[in-house]
Protein backbone atom coordinates (compact mmCIF):
# COMPACT_ATOMS: atom_id res chain seq x y z
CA UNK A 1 20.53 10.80 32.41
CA UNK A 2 17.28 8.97 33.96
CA UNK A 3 16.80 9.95 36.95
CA UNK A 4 13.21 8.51 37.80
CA UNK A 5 13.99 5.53 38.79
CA UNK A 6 13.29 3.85 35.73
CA UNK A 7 15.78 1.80 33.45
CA UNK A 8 17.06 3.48 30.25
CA UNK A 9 15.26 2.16 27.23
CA UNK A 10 18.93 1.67 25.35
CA UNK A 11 20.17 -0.68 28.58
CA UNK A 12 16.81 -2.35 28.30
CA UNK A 13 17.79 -3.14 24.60
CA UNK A 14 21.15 -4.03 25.41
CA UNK A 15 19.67 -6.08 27.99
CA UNK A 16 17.14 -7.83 25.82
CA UNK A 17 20.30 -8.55 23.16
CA UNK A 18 22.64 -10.19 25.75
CA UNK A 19 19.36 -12.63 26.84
CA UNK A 20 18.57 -13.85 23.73
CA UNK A 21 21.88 -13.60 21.61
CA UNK A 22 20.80 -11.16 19.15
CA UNK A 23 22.04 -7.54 18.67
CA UNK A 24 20.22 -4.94 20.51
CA UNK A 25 16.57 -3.64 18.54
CA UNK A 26 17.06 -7.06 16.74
CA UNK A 27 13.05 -8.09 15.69
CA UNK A 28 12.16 -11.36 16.25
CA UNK A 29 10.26 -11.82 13.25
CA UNK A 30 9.40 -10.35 10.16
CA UNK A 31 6.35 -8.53 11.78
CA UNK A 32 8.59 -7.25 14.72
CA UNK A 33 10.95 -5.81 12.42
CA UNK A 34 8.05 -3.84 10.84
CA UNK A 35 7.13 -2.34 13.94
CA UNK A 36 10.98 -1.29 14.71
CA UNK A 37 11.33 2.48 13.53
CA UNK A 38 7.98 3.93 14.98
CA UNK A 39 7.26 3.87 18.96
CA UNK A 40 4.25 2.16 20.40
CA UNK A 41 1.69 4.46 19.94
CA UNK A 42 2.88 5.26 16.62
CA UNK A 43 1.88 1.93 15.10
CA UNK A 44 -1.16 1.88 16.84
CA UNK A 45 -1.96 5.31 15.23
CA UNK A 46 -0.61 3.75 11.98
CA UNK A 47 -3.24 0.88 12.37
CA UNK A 48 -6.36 3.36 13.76
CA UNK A 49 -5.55 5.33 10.08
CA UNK A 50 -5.61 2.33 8.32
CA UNK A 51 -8.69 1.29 9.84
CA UNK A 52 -10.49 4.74 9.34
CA UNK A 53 -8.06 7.94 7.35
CA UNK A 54 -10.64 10.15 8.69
CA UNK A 55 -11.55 9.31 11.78
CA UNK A 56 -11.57 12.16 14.40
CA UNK A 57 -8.37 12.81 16.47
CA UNK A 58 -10.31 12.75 19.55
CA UNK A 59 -12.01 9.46 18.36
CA UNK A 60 -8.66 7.99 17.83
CA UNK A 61 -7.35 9.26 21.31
CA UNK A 62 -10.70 7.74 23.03
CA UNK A 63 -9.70 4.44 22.04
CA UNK A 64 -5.67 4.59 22.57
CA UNK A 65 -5.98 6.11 25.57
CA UNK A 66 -3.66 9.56 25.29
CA UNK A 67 -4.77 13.00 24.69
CA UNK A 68 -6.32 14.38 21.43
CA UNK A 69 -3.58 16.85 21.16
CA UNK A 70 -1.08 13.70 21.29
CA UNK A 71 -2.83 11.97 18.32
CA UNK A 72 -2.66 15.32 16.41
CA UNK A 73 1.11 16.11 17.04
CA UNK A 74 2.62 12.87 16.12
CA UNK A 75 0.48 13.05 12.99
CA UNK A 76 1.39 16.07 11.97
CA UNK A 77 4.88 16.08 12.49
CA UNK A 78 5.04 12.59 10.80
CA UNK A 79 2.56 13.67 7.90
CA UNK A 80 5.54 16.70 7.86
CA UNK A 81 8.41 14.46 7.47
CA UNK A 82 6.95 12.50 4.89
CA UNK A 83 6.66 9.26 7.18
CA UNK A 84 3.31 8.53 7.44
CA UNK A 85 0.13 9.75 5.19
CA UNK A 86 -3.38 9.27 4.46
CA UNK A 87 -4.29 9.10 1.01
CA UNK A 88 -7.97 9.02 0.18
CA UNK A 89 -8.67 6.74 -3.11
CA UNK A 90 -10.57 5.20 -5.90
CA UNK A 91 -11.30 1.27 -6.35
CA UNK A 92 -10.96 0.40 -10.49
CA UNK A 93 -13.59 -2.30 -9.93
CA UNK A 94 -16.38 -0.22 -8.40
CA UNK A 95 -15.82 2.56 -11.27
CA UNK A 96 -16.07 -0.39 -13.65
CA UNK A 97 -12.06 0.25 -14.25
CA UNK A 98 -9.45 -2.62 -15.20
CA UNK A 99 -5.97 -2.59 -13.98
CA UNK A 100 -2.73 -3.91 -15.74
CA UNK A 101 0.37 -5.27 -13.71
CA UNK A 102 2.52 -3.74 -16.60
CA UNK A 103 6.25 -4.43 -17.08
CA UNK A 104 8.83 -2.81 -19.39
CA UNK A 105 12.16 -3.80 -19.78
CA UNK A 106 14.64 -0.92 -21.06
CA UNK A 107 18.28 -0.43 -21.89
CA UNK A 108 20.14 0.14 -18.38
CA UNK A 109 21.09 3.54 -19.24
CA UNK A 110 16.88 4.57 -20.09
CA UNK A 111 14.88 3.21 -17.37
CA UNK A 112 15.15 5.71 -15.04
CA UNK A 113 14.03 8.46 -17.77
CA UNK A 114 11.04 6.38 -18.78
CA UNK A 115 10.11 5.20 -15.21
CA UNK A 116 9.66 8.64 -14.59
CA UNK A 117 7.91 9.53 -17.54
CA UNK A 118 5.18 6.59 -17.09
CA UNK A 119 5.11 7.95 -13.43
CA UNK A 120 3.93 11.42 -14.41
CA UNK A 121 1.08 10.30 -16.38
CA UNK A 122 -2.14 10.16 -14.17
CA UNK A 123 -3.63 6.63 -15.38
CA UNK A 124 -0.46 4.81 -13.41
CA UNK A 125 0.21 3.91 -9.79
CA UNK A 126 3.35 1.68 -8.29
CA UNK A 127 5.91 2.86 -10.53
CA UNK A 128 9.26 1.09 -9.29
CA UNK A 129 12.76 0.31 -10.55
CA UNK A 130 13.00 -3.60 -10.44
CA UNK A 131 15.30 -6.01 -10.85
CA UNK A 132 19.19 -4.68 -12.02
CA UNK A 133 17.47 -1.52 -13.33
CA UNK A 134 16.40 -2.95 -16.50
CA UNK A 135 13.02 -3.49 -15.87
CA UNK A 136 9.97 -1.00 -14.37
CA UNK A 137 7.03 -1.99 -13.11
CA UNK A 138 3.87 -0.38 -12.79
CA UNK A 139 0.27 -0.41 -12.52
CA UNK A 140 -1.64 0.96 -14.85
CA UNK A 141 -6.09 1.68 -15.17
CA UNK A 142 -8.13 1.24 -18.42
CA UNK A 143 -11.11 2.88 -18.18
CA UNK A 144 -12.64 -0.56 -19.48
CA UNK A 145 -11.66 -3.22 -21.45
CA UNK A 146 -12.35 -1.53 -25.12
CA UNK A 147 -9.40 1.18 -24.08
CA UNK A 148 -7.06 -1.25 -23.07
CA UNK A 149 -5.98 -1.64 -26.43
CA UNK A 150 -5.21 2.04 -26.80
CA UNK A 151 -3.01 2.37 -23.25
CA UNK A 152 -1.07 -0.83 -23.95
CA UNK A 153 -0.28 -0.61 -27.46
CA UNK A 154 -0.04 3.30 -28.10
CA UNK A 155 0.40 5.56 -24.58
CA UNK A 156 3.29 3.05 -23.36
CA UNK A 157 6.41 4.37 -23.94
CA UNK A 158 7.33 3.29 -27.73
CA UNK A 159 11.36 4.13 -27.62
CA UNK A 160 14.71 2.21 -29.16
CA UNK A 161 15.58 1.96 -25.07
CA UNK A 162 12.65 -0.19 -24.60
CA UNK A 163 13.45 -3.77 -25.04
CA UNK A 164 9.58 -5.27 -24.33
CA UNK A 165 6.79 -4.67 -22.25
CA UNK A 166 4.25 -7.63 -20.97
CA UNK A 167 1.13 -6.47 -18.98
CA UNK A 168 -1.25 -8.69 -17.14
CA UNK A 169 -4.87 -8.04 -16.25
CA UNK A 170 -5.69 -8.06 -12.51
CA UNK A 171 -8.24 -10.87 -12.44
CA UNK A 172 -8.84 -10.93 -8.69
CA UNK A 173 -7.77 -9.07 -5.21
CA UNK A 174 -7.16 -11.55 -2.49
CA UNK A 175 -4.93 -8.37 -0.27
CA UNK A 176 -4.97 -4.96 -0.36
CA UNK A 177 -6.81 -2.08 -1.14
CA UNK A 178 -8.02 -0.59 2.16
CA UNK A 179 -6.14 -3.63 3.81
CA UNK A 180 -2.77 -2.92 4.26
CA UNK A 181 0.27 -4.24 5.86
CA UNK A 182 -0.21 -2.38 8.85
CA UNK A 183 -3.66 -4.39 9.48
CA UNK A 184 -0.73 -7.40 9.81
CA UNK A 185 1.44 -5.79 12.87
CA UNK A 186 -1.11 -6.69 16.20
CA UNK A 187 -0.71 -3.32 17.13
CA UNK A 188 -4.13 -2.81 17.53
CA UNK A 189 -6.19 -5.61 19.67
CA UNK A 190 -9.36 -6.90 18.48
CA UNK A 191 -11.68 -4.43 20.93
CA UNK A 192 -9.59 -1.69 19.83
CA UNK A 193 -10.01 -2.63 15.92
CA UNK A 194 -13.93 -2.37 16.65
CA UNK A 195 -14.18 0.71 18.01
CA UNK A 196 -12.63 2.25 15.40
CA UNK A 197 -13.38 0.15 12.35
CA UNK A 198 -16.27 2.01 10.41
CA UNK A 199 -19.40 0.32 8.96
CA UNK A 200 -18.49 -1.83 5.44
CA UNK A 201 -19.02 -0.62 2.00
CA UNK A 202 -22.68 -1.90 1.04
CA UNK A 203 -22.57 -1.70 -2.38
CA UNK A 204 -25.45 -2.90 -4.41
CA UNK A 205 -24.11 -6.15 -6.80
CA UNK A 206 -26.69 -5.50 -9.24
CA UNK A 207 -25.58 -1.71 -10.17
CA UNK A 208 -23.70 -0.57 -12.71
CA UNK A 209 -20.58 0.90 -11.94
CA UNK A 210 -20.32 4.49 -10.65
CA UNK A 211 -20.23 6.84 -13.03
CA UNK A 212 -17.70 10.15 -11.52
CA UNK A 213 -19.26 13.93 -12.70
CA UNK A 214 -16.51 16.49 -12.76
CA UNK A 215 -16.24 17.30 -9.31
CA UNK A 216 -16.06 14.18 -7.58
CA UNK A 217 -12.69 14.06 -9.53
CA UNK A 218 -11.34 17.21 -8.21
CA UNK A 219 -12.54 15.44 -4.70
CA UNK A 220 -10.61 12.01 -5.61
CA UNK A 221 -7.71 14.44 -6.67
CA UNK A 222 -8.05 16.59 -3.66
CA UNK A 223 -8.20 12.76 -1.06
CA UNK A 224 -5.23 11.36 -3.26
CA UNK A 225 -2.99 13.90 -2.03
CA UNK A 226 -4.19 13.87 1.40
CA UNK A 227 -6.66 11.73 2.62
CA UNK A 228 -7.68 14.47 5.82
CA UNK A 229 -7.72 17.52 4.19
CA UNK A 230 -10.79 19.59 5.63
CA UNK A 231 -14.07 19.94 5.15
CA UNK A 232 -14.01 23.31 4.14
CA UNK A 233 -10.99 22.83 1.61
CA UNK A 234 -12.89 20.15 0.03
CA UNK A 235 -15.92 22.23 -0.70
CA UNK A 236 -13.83 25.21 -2.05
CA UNK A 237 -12.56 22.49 -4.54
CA UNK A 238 -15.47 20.93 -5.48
CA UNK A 239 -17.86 23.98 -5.19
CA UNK A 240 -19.95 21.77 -2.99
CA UNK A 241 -21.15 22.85 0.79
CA UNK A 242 -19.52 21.02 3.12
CA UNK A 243 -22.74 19.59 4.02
CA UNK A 244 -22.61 17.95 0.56
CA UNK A 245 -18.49 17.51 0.75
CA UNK A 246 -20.22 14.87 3.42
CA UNK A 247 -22.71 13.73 2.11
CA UNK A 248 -20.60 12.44 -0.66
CA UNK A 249 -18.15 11.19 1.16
CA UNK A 250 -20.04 8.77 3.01
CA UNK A 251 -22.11 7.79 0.09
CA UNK A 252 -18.75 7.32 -2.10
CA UNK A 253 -17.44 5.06 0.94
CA UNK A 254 -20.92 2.75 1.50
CA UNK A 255 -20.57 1.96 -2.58
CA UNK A 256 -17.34 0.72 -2.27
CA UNK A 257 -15.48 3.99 -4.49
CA UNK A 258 -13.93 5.63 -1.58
CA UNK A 259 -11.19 4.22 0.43
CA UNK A 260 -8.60 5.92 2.80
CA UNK A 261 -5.01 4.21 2.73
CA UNK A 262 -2.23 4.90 4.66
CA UNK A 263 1.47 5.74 2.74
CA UNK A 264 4.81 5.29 5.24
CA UNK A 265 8.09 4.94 5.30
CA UNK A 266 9.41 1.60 5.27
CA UNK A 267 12.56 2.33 7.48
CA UNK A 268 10.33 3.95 10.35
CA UNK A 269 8.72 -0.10 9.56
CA UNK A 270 12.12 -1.71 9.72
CA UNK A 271 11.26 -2.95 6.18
CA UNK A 272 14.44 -3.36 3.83
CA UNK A 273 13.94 -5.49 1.34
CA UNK A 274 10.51 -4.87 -1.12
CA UNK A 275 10.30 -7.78 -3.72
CA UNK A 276 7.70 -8.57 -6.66
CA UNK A 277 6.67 -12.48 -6.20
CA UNK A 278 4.75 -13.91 -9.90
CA UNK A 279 3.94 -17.48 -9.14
CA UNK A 280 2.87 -19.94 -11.83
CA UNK A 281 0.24 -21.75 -10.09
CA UNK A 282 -2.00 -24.45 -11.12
CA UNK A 283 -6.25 -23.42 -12.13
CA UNK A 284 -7.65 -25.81 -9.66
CA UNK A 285 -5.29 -24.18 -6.67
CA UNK A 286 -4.81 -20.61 -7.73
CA UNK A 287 -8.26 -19.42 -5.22
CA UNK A 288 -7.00 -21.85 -2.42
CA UNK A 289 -3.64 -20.62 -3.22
CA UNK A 290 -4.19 -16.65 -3.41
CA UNK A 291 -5.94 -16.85 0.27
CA UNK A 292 -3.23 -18.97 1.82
CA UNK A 293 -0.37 -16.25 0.19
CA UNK A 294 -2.95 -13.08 1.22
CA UNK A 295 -2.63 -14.44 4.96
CA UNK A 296 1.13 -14.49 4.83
CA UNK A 297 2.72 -11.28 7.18
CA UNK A 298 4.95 -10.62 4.81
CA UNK A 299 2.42 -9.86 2.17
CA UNK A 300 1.14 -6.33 1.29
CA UNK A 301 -0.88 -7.68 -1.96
CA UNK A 302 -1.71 -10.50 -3.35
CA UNK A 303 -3.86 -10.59 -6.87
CA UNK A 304 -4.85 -13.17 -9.68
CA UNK A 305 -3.54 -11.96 -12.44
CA UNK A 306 -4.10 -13.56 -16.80
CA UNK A 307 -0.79 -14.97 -18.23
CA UNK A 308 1.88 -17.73 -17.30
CA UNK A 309 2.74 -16.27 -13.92
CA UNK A 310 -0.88 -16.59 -12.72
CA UNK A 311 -0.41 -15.22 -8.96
CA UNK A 312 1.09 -11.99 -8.15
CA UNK A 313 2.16 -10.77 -4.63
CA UNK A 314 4.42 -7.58 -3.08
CA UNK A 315 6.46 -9.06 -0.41
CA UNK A 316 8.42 -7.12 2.41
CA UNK A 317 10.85 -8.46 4.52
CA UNK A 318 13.17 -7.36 7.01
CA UNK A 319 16.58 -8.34 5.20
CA UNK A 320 18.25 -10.78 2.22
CA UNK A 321 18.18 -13.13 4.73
CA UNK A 322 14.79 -13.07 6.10
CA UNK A 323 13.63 -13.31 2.24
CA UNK A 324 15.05 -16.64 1.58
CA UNK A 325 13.84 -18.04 4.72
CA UNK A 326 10.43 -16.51 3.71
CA UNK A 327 10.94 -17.79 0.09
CA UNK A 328 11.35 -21.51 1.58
CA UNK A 329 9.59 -21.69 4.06
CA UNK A 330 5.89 -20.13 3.77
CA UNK A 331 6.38 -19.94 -0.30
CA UNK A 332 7.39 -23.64 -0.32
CA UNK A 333 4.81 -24.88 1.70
CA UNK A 334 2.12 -23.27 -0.44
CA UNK A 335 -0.34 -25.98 -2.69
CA UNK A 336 -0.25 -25.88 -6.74
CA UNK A 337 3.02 -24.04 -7.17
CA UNK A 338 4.60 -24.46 -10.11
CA UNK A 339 7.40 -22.13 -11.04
CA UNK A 340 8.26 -18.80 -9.04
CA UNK A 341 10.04 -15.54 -10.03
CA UNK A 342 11.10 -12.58 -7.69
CA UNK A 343 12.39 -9.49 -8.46
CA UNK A 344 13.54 -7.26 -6.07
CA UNK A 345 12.58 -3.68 -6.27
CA UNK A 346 15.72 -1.10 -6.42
CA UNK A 347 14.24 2.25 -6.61
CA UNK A 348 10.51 3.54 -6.30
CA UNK A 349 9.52 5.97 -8.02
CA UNK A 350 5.65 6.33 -7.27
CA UNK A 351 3.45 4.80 -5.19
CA UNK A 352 -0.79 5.17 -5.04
CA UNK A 353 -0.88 8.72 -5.32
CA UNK A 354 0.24 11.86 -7.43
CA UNK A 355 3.54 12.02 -8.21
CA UNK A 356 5.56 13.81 -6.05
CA UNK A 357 8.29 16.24 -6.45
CA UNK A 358 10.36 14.99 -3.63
CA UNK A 359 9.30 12.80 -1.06
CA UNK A 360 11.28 10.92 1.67
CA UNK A 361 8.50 8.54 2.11
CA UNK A 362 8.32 5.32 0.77
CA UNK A 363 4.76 3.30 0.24
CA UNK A 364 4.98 0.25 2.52
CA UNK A 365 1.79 -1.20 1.04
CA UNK A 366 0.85 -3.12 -2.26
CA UNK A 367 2.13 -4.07 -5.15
């Protein structure tokens, strides 16, 4: 019982249901449905991660305006629950990497087993059960273009369940990497985003790609499975000081290698529906095109990819029915369209980081 003075939060919602005809909690939008599960302050700690994974607590609490011991509870018990992460990870183009937008199609009855055995190998990401459950997508790396050959045609999976497999290099990134979805919700305002946005990578466009020694790997490996683990964990890992630990860190981040993601749940989001978009679009449109799609709320990533489906985008929306409007609406509308194929996603099975054994969380983010 309330007895403050105050109205009850569930009569507000009733309230706010009977005013403008829609059930109580009902988002108006897309972007308000992704902002349904989590309270206020947890989206706005959800956006200060995605801005910065390892920005201090007490940095973070500066800027929101609650305590640092608030910042560090709802963290951890949502980092607990599996609702919310920071993952700390590697971009393909600055280590001189190419990435495939891979897709197999299997026999019904297989696609589960092999969409779990491409997920255990470490050179995928964005393993997912599409589609009727007859088709698994994925993204796989190439260390560069002369050992594409070798992942595509002989680490695949080569089985009687497997029907075909078509992969498509990612040509171009118009959304994503250390922008996410999140960066979409407003949660943040602009003042806010400043304070805690850190300086951009600087890399230099003339150097070759960054080469990783041995334990810069066992830090990517250490960051991919938690973006804030410590200081001193880091340097037991890598051997280094912490000193060094950051050091690196910050030198990894200003050449454009290191960048801190956040993984959620989409329900705590009010996301239901997840749905691969490939768009045939035509050569003269496909930039103007990609930047128009990349600005869309309902877009997590957007990428040019080679072959007839030239445009590829992840796509969240609230329901079935806020898809089609999405699909006919913002889709229609967009210039040098040709053809369009969605598929919606039915299971996932891994997202940017290791595999885990059991997770309740869901990546909200990318492809």
């Amino acid at each position: 019982m309330k007895t403050d003075g105050k109205p009850d939060g569930r009569a507000q919602r009733k309230a706010h249901g009977k005013a403008t005809g829609r059930p109580a909690g009902s988002p108006t939008s897309n972007v308000a449905g992704a902002l349904a599960g989590f309270d206020d302050l947890d989206r706005r700690l959800a956006h200060a991660l995605q801005l910065d994974g390892r920005a201090p607590f007490s940095r973070i609490a500066a800027v929101l305006g609650v305590s640092d011991q608030t910042v560090a509870r709802r963290y951890t018990r949502h980092r607990t629950t599996g609702a919310l992460k920071v993952l700390g990870l590697a971009d393909a183009r600055a280590l001189g990497e190419i990435e495939w937008l891979v897709r197999v199609q299997c026999a019904p009855e297989a696609a589960a087993g092999v969409a779990e055995a491409m997920a255990r190998r470490s050179d995928t990401s964005w393993v997912s059960l599409m589609s009727g459950g007859t088709e698994i997508a994925a993204v796989c790396r190439a260390a560069s273009s002369e050992h594409s050959d070798a992942l595509l045609l002989q680490r695949l999976p080569r089985t009687p369940s497997v029907v075909g497999i078509t992969a498509h290099c990612l040509l171009h990134e118009f959304y994503g990497g250390p922008q996410g979805l999140i960066s979409k919700s407003g949660a943040l305002t602009d003042e806010q985003i400043a304070c805690l946005s850190p300086p951009p990578p600087d890399p230099d466009p003339a150097a070759v790609p960054v080469a990783l020694g041995d334990a810069d790997r066992r830090l990517f490996d250490a960051l991919a499975r938690d973006g804030r683990t410590p200081l001193a964990e880091l340097a037991t890992v890598t051997g280094w000081s912490p000193t060094t630990v950051r050091r690196r860190l910050a030198e990894l981040r200003t050449a454009g290698v290191l960048y801190y993601d956040v993984d959620y749940d989409l329900r705590q989001f009010g996301h239901g529906v997840m749905v691969a978009l490939w768009l045939s679009v035509a050569p003269a449109e496909l930039a103007a095109t990609g930047e128009a799609l990349a600005a869309h709320p309902e877009v997590a990533f957007a990428g040019a990819t080679t072959g007839p489906n030239n445009l590829f985008a992840s796509v969240l929306c609230r329901d079935v029915g806020a898809l089609y409007t999405y699909l006919t609406t913002r889709v229609a509308a967009l210039p040098g369209v040709r053809t369009m194929e969605s598929a919606p996603r039915i299971r996932h099975i891994k997202g940017a980081g290791p595999l885990a054994a059991a997770s309740p969380a869901a990546p909200g983010r990318r492809r």
